[in-house]
N, C-alpha and C. Protein backbone atom coordinates (compact mmCIF):
# COMPACT_ATOMS: atom_id res chain seq x y z
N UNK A 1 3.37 45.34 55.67
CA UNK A 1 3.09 43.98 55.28
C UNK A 1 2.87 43.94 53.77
N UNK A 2 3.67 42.99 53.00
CA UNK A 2 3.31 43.15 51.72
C UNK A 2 1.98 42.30 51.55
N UNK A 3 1.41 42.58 50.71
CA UNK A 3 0.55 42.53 49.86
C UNK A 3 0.66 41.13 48.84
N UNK A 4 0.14 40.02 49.07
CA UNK A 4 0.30 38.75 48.22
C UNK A 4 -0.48 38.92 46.80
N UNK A 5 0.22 38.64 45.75
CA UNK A 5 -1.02 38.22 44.26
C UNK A 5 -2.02 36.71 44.14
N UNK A 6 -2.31 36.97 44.14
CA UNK A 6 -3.49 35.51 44.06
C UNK A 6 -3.82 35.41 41.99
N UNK A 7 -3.10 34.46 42.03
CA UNK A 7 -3.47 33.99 40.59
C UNK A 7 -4.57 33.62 40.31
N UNK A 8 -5.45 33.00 41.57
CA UNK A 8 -6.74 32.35 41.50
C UNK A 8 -7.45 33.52 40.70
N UNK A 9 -8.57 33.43 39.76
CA UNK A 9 -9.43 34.24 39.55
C UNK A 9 -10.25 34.37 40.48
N UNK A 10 -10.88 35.52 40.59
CA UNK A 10 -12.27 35.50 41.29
C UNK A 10 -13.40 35.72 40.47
N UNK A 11 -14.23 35.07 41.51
CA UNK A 11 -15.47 34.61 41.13
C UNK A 11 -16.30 35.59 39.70
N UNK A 12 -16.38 36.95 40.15
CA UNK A 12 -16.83 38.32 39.01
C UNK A 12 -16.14 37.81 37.82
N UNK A 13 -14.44 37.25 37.80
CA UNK A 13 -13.64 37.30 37.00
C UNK A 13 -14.16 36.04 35.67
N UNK A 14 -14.22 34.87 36.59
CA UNK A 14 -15.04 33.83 35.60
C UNK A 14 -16.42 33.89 35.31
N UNK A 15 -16.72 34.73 36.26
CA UNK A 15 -18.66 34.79 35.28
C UNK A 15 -18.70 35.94 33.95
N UNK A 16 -17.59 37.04 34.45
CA UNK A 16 -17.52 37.67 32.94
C UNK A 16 -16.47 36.67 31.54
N UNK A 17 -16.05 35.97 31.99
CA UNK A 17 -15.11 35.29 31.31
C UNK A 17 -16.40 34.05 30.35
N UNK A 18 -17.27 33.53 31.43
CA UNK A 18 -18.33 32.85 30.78
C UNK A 18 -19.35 33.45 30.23
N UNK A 19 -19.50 34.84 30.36
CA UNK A 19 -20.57 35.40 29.71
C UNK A 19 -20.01 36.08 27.93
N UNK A 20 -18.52 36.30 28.17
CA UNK A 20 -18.41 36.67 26.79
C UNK A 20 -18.08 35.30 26.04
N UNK A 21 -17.49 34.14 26.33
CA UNK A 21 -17.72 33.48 26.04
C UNK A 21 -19.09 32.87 25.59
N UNK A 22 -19.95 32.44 26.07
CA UNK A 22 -21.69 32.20 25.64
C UNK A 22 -21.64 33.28 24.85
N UNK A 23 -20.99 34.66 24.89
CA UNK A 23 -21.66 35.36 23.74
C UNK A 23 -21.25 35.02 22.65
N UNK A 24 -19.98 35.02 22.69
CA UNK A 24 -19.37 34.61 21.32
C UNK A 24 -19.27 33.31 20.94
N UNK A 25 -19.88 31.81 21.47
CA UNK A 25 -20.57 30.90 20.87
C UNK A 25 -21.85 30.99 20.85
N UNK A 26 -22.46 32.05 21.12
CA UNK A 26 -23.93 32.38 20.30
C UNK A 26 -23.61 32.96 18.89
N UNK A 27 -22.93 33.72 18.63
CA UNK A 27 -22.36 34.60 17.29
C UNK A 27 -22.20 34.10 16.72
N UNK A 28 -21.13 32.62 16.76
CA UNK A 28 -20.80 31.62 16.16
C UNK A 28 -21.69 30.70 15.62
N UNK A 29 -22.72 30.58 16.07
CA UNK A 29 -23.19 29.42 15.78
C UNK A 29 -24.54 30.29 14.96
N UNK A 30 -25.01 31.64 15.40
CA UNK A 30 -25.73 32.72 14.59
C UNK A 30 -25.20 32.78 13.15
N UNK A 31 -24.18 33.08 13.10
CA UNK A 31 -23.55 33.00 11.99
C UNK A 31 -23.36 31.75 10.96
N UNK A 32 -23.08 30.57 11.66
CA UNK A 32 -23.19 29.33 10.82
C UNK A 32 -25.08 29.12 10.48
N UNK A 33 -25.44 29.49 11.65
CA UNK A 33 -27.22 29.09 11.30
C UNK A 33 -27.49 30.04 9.77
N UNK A 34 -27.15 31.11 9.92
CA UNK A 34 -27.22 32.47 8.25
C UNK A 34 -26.74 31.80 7.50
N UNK A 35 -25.51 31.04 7.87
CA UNK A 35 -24.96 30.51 6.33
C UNK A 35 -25.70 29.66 5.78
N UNK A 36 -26.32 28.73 6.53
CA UNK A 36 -26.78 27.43 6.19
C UNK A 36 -28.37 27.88 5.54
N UNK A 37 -28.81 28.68 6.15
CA UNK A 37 -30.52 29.20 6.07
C UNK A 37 -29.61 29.81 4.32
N UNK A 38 -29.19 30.64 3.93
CA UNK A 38 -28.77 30.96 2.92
C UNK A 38 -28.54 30.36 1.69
N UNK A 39 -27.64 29.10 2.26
CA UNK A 39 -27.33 27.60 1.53
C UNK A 39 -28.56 27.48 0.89
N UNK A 40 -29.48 26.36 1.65
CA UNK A 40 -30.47 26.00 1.77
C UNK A 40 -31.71 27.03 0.97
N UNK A 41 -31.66 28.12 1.17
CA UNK A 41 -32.68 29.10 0.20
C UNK A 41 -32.09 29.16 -1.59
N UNK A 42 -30.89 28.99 -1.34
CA UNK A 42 -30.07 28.62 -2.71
C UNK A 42 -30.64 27.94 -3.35
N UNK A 43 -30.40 26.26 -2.62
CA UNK A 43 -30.45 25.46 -3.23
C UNK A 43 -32.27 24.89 -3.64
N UNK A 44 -32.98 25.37 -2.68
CA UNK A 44 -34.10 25.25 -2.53
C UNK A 44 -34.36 25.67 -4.13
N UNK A 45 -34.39 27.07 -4.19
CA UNK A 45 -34.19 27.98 -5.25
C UNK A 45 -34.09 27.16 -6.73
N UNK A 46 -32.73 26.99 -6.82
CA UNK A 46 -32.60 26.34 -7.92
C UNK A 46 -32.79 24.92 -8.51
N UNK A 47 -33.47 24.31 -6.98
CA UNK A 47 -34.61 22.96 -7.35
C UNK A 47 -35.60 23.37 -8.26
N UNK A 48 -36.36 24.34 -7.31
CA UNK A 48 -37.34 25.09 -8.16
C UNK A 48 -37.22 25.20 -9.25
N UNK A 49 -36.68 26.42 -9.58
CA UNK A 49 -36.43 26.12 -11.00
C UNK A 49 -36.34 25.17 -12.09
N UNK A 50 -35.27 24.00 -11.90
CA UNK A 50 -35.11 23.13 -12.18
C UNK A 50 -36.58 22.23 -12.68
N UNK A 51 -37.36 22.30 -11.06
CA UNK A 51 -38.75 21.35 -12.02
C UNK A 51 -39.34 22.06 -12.44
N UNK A 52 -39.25 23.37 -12.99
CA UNK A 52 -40.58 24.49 -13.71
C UNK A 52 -40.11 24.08 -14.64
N UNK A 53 -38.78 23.84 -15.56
CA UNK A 53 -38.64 24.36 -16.20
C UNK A 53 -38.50 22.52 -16.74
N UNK A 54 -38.67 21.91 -15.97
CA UNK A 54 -38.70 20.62 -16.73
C UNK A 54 -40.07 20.29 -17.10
N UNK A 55 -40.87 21.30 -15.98
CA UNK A 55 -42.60 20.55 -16.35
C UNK A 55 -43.02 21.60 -17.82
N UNK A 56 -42.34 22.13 -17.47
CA UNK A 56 -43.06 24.00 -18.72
C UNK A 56 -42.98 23.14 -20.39
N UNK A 57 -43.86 22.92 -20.60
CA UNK A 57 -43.70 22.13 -22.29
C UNK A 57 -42.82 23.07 -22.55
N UNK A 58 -42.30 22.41 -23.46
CA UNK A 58 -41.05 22.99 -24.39
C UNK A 58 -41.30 22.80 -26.07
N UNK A 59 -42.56 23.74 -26.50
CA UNK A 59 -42.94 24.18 -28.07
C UNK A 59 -41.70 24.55 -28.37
């Protein structure tokens, strides 16, 4: 008797399929969160500066 293929996935097949998935839109979005925390410490940064150096009398 042959033996039929079933295209259907099984069940194991889509929970590993959703788990590397969730992983790799966790990574993704890990990665955009670093960029932005980075951004943001930048720009923070060179606010700073900005009012020291506007309040600092200038003899």
């Amino acid at each position: 008797m042959a033996k039929e293929l079933s295209t259907t996935p099984s069940i194991d097949e889509i929970n590993d399929l959703m788990k590397r998935a969730r992983r790799e839109r966790n990574q993704y979005i890990a990665e955009g969160v670093g960029s932005l925390v980075a951004k943001l410490k930048a720009a923070s940064r060179s606010f700073s500066e900005t009012v020291a150096s506007k309040l600092a009398p200038s003899h």
